[in-house]
C-alpha atoms as a PDB file:
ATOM      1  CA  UNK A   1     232.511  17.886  24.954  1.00  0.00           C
ATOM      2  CA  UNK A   2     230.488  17.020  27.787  1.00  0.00           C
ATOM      3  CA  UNK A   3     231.994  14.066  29.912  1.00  0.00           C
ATOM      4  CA  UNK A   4     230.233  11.253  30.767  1.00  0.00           C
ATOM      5  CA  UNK A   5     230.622   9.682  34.088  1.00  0.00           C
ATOM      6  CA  UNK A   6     234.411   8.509  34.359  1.00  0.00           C
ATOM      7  CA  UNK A   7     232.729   4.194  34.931  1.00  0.00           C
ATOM      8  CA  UNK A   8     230.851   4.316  31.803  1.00  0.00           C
ATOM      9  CA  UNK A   9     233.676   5.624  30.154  1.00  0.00           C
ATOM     10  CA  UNK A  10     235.858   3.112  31.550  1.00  0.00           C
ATOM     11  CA  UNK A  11     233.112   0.857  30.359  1.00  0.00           C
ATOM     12  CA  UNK A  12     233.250   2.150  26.807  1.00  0.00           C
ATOM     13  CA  UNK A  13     237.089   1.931  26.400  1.00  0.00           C
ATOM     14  CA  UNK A  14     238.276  -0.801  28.124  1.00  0.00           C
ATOM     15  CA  UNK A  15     238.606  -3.406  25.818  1.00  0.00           C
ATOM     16  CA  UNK A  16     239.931  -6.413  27.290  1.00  0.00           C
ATOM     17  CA  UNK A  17     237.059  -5.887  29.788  1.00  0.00           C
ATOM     18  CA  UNK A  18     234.550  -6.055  26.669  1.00  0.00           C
ATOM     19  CA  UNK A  19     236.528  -8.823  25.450  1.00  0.00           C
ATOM     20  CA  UNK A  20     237.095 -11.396  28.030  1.00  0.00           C
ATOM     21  CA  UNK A  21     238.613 -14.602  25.549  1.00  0.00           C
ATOM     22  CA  UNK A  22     241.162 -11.148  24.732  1.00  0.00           C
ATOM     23  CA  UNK A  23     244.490 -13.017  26.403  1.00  0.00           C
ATOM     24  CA  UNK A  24     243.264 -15.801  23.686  1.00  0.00           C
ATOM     25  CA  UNK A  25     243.409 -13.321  20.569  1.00  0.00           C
ATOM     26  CA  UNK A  26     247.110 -12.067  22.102  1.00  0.00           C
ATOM     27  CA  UNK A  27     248.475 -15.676  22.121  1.00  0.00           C
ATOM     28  CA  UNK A  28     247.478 -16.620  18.845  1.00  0.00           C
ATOM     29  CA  UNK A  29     248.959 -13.257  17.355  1.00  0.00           C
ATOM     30  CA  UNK A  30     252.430 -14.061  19.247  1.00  0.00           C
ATOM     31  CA  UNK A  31     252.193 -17.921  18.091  1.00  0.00           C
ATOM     32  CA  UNK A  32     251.393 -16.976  14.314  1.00  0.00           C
ATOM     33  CA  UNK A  33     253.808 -13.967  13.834  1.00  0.00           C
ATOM     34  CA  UNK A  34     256.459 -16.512  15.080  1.00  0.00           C
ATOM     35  CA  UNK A  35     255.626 -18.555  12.381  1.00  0.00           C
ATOM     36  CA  UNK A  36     255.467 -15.879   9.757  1.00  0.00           C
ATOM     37  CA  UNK A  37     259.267 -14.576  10.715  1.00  0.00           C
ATOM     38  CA  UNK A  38     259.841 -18.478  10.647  1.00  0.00           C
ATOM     39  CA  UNK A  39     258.679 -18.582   6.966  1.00  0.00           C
ATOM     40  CA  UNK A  40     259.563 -16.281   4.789  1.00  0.00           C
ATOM     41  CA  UNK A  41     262.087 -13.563   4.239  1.00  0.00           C
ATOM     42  CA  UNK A  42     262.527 -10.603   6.261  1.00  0.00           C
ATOM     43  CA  UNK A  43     264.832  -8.088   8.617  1.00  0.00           C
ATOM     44  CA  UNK A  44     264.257  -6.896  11.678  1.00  0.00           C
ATOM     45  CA  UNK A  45     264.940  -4.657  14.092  1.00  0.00           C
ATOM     46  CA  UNK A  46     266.083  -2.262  11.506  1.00  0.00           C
ATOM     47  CA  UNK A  47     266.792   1.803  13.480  1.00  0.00           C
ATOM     48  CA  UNK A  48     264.864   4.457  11.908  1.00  0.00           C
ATOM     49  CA  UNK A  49     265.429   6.473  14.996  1.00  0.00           C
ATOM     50  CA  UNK A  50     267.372   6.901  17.948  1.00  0.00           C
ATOM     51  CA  UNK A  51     265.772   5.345  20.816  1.00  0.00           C
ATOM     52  CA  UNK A  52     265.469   1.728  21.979  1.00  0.00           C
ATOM     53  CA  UNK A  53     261.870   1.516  20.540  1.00  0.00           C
ATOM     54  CA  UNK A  54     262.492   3.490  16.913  1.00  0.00           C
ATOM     55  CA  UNK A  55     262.762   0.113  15.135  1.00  0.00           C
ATOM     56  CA  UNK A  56     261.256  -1.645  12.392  1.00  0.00           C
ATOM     57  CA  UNK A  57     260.687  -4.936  10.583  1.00  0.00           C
ATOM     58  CA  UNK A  58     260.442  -5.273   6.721  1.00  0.00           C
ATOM     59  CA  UNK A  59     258.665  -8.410   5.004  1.00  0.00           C
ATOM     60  CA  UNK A  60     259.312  -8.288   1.409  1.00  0.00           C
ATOM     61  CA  UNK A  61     256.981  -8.716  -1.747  1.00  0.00           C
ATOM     62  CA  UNK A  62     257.188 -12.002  -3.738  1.00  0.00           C
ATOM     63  CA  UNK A  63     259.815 -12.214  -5.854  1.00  0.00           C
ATOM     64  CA  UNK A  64     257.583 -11.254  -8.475  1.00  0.00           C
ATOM     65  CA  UNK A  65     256.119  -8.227  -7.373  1.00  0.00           C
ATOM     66  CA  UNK A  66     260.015  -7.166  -6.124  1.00  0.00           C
ATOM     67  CA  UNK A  67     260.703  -7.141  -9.738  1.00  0.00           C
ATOM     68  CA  UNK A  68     258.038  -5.204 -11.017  1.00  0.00           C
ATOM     69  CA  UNK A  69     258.861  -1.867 -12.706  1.00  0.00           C
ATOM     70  CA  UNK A  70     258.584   0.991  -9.854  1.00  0.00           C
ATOM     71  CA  UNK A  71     258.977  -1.989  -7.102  1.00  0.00           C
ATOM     72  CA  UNK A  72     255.855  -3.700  -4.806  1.00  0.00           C
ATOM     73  CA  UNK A  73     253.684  -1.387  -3.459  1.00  0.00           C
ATOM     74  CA  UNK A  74     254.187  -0.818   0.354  1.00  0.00           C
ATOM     75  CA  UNK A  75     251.623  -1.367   3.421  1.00  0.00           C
ATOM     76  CA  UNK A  76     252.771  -0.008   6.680  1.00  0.00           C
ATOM     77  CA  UNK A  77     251.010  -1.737   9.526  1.00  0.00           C
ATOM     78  CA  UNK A  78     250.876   0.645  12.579  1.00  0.00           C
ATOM     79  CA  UNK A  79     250.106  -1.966  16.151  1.00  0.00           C
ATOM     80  CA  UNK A  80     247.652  -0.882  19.114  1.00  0.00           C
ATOM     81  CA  UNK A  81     248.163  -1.515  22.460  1.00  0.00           C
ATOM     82  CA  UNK A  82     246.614   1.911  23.626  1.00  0.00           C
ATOM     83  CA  UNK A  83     250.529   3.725  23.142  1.00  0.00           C
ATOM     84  CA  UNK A  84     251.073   1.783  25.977  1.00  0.00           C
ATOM     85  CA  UNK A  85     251.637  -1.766  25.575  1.00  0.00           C
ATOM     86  CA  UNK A  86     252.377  -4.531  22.656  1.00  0.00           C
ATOM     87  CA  UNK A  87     254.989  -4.839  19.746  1.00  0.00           C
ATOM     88  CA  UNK A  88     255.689  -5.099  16.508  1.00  0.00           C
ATOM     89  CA  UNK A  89     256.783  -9.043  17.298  1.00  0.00           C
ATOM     90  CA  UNK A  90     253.448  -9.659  18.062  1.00  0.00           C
ATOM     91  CA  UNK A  91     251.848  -8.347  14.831  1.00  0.00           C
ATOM     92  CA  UNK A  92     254.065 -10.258  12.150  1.00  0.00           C
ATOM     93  CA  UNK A  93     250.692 -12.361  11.381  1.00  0.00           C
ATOM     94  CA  UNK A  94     250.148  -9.146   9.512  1.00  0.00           C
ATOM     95  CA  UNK A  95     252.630  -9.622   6.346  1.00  0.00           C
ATOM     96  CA  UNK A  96     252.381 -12.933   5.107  1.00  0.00           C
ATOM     97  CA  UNK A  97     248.551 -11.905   3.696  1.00  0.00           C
ATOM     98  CA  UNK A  98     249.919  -9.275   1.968  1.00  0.00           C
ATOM     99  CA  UNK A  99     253.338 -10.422   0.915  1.00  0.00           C
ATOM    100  CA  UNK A 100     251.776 -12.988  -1.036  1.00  0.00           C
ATOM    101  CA  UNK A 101     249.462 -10.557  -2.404  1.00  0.00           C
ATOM    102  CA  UNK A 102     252.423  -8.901  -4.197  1.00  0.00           C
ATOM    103  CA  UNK A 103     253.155  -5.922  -1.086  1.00  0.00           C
ATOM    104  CA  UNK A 104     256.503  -5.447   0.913  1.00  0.00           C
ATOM    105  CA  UNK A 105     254.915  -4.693   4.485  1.00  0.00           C
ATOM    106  CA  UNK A 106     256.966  -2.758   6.874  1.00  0.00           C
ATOM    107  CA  UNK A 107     255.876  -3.077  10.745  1.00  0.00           C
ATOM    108  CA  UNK A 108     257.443  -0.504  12.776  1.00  0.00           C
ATOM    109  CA  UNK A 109     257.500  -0.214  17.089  1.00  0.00           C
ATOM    110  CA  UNK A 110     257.287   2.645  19.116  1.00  0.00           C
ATOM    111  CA  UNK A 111     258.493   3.743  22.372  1.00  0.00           C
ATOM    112  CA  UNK A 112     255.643   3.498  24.763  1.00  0.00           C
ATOM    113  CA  UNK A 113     253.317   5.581  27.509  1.00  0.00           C
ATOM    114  CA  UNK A 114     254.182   6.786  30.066  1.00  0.00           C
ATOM    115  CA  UNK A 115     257.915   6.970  29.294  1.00  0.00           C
ATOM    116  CA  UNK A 116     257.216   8.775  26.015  1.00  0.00           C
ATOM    117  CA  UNK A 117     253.632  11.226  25.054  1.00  0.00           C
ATOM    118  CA  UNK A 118     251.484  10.339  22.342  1.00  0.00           C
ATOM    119  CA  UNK A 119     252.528  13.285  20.242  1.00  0.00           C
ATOM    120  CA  UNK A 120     255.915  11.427  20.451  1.00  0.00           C
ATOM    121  CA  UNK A 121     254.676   8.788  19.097  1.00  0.00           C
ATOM    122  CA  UNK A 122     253.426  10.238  16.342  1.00  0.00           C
ATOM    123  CA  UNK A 123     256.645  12.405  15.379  1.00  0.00           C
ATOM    124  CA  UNK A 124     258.475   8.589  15.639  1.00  0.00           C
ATOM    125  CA  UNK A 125     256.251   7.068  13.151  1.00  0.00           C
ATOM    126  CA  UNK A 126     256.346  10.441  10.983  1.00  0.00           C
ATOM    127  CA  UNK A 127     260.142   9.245  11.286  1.00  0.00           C
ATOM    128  CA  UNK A 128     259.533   5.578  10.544  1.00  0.00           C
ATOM    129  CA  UNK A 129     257.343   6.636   7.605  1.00  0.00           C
ATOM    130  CA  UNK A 130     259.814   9.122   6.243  1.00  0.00           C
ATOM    131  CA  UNK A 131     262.630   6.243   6.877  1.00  0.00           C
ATOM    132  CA  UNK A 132     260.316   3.787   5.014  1.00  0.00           C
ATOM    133  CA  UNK A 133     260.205   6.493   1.934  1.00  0.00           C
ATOM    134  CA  UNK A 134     263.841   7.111   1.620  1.00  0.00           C
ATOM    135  CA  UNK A 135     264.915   3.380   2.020  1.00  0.00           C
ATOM    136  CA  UNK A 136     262.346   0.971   1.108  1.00  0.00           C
ATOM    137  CA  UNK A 137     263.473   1.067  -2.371  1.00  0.00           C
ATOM    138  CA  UNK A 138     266.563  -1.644  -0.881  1.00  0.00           C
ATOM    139  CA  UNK A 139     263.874  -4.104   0.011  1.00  0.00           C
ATOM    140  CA  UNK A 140     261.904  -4.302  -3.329  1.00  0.00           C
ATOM    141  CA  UNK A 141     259.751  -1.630  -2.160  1.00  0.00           C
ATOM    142  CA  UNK A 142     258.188   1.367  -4.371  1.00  0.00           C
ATOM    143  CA  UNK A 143     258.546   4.332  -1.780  1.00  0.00           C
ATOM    144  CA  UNK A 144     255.964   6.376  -4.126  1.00  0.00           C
ATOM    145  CA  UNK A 145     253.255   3.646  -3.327  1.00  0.00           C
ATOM    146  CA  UNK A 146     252.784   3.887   0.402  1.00  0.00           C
ATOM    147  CA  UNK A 147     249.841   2.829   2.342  1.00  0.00           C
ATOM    148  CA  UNK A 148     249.383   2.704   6.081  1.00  0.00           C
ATOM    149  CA  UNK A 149     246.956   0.402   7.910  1.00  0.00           C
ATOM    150  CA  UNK A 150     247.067   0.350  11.950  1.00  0.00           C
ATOM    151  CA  UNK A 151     244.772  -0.777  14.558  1.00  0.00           C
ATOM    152  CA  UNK A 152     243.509   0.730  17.279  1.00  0.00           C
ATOM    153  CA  UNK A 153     245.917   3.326  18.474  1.00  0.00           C
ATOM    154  CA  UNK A 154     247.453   2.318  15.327  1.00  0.00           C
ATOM    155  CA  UNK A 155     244.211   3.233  13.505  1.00  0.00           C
ATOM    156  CA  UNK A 156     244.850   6.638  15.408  1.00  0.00           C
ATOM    157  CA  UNK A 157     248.136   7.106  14.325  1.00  0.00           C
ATOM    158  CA  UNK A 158     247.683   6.176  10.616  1.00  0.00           C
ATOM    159  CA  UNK A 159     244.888   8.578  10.103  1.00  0.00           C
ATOM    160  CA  UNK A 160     247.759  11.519  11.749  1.00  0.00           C
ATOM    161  CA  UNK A 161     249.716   9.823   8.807  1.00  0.00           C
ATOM    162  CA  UNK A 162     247.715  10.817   6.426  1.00  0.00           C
ATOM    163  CA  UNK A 163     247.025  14.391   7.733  1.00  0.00           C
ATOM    164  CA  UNK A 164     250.694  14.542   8.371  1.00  0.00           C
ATOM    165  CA  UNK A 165     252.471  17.653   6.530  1.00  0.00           C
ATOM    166  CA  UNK A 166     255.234  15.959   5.237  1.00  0.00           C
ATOM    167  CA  UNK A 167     257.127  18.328   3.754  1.00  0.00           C
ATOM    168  CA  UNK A 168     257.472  20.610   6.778  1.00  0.00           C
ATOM    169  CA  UNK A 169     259.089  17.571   8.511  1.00  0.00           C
ATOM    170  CA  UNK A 170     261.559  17.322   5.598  1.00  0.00           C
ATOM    171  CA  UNK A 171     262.023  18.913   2.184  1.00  0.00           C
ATOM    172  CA  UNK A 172     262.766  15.928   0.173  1.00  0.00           C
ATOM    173  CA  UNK A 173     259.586  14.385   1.156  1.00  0.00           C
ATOM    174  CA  UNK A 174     256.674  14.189  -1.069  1.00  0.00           C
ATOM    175  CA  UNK A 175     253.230  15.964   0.023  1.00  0.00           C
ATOM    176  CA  UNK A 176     251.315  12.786  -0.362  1.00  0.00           C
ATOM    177  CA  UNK A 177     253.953  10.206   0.943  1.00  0.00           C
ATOM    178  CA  UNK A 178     251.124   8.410   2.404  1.00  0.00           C
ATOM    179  CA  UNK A 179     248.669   7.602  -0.556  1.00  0.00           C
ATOM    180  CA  UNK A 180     246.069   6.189   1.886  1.00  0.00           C
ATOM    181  CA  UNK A 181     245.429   4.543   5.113  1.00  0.00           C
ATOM    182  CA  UNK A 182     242.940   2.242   6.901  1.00  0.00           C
ATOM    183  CA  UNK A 183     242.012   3.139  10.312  1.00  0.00           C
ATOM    184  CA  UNK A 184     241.015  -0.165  12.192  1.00  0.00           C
ATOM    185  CA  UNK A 185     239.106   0.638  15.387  1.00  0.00           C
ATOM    186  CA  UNK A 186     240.673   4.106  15.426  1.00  0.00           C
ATOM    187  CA  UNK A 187     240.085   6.683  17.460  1.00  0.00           C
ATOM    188  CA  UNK A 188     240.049  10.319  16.406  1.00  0.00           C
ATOM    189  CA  UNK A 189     239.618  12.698  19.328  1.00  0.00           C
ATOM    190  CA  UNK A 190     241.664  11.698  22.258  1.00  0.00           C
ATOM    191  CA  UNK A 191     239.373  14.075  24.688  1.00  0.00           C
ATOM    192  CA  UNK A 192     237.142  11.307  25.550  1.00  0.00           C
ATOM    193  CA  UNK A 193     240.638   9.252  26.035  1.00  0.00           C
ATOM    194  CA  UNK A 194     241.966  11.782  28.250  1.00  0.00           C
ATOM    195  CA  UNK A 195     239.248  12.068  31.002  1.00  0.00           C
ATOM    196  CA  UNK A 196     238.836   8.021  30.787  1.00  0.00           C
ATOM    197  CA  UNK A 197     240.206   6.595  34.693  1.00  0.00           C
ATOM    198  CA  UNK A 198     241.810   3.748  33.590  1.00  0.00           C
ATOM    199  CA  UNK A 199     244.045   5.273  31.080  1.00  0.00           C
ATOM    200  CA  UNK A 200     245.292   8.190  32.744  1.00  0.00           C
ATOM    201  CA  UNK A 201     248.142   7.432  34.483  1.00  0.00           C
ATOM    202  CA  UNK A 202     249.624   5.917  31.531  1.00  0.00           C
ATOM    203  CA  UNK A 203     248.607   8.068  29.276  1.00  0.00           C
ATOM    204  CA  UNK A 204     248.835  11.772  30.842  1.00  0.00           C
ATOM    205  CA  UNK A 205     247.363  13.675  27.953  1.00  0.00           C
ATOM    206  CA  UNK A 206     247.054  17.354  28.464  1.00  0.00           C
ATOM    207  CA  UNK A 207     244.912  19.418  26.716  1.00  0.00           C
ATOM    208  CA  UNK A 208     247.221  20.926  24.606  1.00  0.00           C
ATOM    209  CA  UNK A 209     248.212  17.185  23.289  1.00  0.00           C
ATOM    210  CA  UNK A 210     244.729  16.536  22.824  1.00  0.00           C
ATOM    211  CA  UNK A 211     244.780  19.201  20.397  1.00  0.00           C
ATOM    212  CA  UNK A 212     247.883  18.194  18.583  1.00  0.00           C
ATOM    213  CA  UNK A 213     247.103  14.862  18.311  1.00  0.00           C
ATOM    214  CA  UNK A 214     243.645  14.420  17.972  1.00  0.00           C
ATOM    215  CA  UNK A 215     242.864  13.874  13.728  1.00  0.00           C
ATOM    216  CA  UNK A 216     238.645  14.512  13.917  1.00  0.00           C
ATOM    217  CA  UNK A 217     240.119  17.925  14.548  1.00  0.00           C
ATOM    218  CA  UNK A 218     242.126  18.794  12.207  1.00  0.00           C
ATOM    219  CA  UNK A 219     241.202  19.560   8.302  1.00  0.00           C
ATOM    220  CA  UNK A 220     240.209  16.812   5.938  1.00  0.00           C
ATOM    221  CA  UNK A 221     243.650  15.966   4.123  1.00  0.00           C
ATOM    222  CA  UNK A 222     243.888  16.996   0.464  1.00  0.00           C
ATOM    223  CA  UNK A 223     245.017  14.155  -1.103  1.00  0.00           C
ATOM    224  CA  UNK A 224     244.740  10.097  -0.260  1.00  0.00           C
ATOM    225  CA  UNK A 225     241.590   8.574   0.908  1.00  0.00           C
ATOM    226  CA  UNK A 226     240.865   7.148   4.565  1.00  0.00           C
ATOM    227  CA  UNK A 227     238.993   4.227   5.174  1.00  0.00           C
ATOM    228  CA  UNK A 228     237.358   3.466   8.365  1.00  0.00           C
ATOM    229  CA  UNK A 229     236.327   0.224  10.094  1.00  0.00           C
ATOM    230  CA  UNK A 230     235.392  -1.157  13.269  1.00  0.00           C
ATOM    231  CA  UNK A 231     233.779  -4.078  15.081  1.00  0.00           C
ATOM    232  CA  UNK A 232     229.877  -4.000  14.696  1.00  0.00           C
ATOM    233  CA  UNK A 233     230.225  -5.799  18.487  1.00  0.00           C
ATOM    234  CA  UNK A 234     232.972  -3.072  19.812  1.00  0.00           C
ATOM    235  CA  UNK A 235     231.511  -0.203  22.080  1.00  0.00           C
ATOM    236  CA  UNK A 236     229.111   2.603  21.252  1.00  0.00           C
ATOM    237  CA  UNK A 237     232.686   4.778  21.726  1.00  0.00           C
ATOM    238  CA  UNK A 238     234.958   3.097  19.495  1.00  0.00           C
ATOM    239  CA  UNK A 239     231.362   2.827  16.652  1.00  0.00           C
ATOM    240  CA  UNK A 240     231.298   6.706  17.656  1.00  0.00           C
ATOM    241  CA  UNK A 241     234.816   7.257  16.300  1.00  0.00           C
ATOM    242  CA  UNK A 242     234.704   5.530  13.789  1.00  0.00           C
ATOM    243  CA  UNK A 243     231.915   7.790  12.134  1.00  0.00           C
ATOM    244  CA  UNK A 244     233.170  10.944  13.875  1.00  0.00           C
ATOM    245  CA  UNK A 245     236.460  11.092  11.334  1.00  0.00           C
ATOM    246  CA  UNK A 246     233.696  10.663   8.233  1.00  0.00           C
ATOM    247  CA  UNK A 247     231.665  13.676   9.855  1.00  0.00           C
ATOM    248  CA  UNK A 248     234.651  15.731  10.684  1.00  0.00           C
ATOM    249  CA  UNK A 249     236.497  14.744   7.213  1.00  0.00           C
ATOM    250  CA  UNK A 250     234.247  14.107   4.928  1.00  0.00           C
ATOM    251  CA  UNK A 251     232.893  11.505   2.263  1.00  0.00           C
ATOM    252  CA  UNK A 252     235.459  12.903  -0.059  1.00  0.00           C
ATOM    253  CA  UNK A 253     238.228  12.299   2.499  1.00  0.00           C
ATOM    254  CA  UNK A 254     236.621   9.355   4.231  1.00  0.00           C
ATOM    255  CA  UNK A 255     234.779   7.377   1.366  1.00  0.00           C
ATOM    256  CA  UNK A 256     234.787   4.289   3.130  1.00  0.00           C
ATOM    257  CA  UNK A 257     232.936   3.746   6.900  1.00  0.00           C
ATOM    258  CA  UNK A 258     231.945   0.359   8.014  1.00  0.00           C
ATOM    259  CA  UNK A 259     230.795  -1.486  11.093  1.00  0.00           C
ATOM    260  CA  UNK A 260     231.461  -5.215  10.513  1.00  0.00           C
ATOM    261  CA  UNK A 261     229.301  -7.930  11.457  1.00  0.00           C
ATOM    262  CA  UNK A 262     230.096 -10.334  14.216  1.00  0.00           C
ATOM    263  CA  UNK A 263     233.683  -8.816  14.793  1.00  0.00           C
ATOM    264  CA  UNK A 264     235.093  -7.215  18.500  1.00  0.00           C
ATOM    265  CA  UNK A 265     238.009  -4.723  19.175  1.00  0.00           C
ATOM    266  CA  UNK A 266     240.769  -7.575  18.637  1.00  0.00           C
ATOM    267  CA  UNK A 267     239.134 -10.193  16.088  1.00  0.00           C
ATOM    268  CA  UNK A 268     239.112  -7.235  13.873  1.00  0.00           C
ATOM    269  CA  UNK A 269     242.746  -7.170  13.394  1.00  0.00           C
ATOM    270  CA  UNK A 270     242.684 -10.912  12.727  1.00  0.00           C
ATOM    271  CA  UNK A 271     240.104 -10.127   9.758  1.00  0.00           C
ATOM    272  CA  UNK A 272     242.602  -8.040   8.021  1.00  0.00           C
ATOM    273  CA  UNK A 273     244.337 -11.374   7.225  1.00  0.00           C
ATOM    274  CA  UNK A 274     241.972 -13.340   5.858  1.00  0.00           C
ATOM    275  CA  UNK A 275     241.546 -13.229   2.225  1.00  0.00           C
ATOM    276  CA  UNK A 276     238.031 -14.143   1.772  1.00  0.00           C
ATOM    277  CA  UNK A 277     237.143 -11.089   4.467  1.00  0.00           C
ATOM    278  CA  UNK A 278     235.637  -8.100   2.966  1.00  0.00           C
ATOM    279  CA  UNK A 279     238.701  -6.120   5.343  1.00  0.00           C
ATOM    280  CA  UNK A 280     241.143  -7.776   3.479  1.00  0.00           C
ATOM    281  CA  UNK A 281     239.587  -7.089   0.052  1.00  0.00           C
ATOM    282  CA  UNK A 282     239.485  -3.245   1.342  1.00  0.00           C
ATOM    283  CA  UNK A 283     242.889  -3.138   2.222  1.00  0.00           C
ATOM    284  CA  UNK A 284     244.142  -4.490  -1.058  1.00  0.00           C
ATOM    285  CA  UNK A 285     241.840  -1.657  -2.673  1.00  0.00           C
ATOM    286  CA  UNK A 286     243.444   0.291  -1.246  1.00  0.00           C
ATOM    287  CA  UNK A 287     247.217  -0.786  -1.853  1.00  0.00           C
ATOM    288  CA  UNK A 288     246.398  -1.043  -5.515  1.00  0.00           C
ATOM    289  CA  UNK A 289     245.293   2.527  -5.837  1.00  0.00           C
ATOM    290  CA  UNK A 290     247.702   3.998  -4.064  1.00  0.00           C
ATOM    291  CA  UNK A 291     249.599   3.086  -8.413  1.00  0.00           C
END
């Protein structure tokens, strides 16, 4: 592609610039996912890896939905941060939502940028993911009904989810161990990403990363669905993305894209939460028909 000059794309991408209240969003994330560890079942910190950050936390399904033949369905929420900053403990607000709604929800962390790459990242959650497959079954969890939700760079990353080739990474692991995903303010070609200032030194993408870890590039999966949101008020970069993955992909692929009204880059997250939202509604379509 051609770049843009590197200001405006500082412009586009920096989004606690475009969202100056953003410090506002962070505390109330931290205060309510407090309160959800506070309130219902869970365990954390659980290894699915070997480093300090290849940890997870699982939330269970009501008791109900535990018991169900086959187990709850399971949503993996995948947190942003740019591979570079926040953690899991701050997106706990995520689960209760969903928990009540009859899901286990598993919230895994990841080492960060610089000390790790971004295709690191991915190969840890490919190992959280398979983790979540062979295991979740202890937790109430029905490992053949996975769906992945992340936003941001976890929108990123659960889109390589559900491109991932999962049975090169393992034999015992199913083709389609992710059913389906929903990409929240994803992005999908980390080119842009990699020639943006204010990212770089974190970041340090190379080209050849770029082309192993950016998802508008590679083929449309064969099986799941992807849906796509973002905030109708986020940047013309991050409302690019979001219908660059339906171009390169596909309706079939990606039958779902959406700009939503009045929402930015964080208070989308917070809409996933909200049961009256239509994000919410989405991502319980898409839990259900992952059956």
């Amino acid at each position: 592609m051609t770049h843009p000059d590197p200001a405006w794309l500082d412009r586009m991408y920096n989004n606690r610039a475009l969202v100056p209240d953003h410090a506002v969003h962070f505390s109330r994330w931290a205060e309510t996912s407090a309160q959800a560890r506070a309130s219902q079942p869970c365990t954390l910190d659980i290894a699915y890896g070997q480093s300090s950050g290849e940890k997870l936390d699982i939330f269970p399904a009501a008791q109900a939905a535990q018991t169900a033949a086959g187990g709850a369905p399971v949503l993996v929420f995948i947190h942003g941060g740019y591979w570079r900053s926040l953690d899991k403990s701050e997106h706990s607000f995520v689960a209760p939502a969903f928990t009540a709604a009859g899901a286990c929800v598993v919230i895994p962390n990841y080492d960060l940028c610089p000390a790790v790459t971004i295709p690191d990242i991915a190969l840890q959650m490919v190992r959280a993911l398979a983790w979540t497959h062979r295991n979740v079954v202890r937790f109430g969890g029905d490992p053949d009904r996975i769906t992945v939700a992340g936003h941001s760079a976890g929108g990123h990353l659960a889109a390589m989810m559900l491109a991932c080739l999962w049975p090169r990474h393992a034999r015992d692991l199913p083709a389609d161990l992710v059913k389906n995903a929903l990409s929240i303010s994803g992005l999908y070609e980390l080119d842009s990403v990699m020639h943006t200032p204010f990212l770089k030194d974190s970041l340090r993408l190379t080209p050849r990363q770029v082309a192993q870890v950016s998802p508008a590039w590679f083929p449309a999966p064969k099986k799941g669905v992807l849906y796509t949101v973002a905030g109708a008020d986020e940047s013309d970069e991050f409302l690019r993305h979001n219908a660059l993955i339906e171009q390169a992909w596909g309706t079939r692929a990606v039958p779902v894209r959406e700009a939503l009204l009045g929402l930015n880059h964080f208070s989308t997250v917070e809409a996933l939460v909200q049961p009256d939202h239509r994000l919410h509604q989405l991502a319980l379509r898409l839990i259900a028909a992952s059956a």
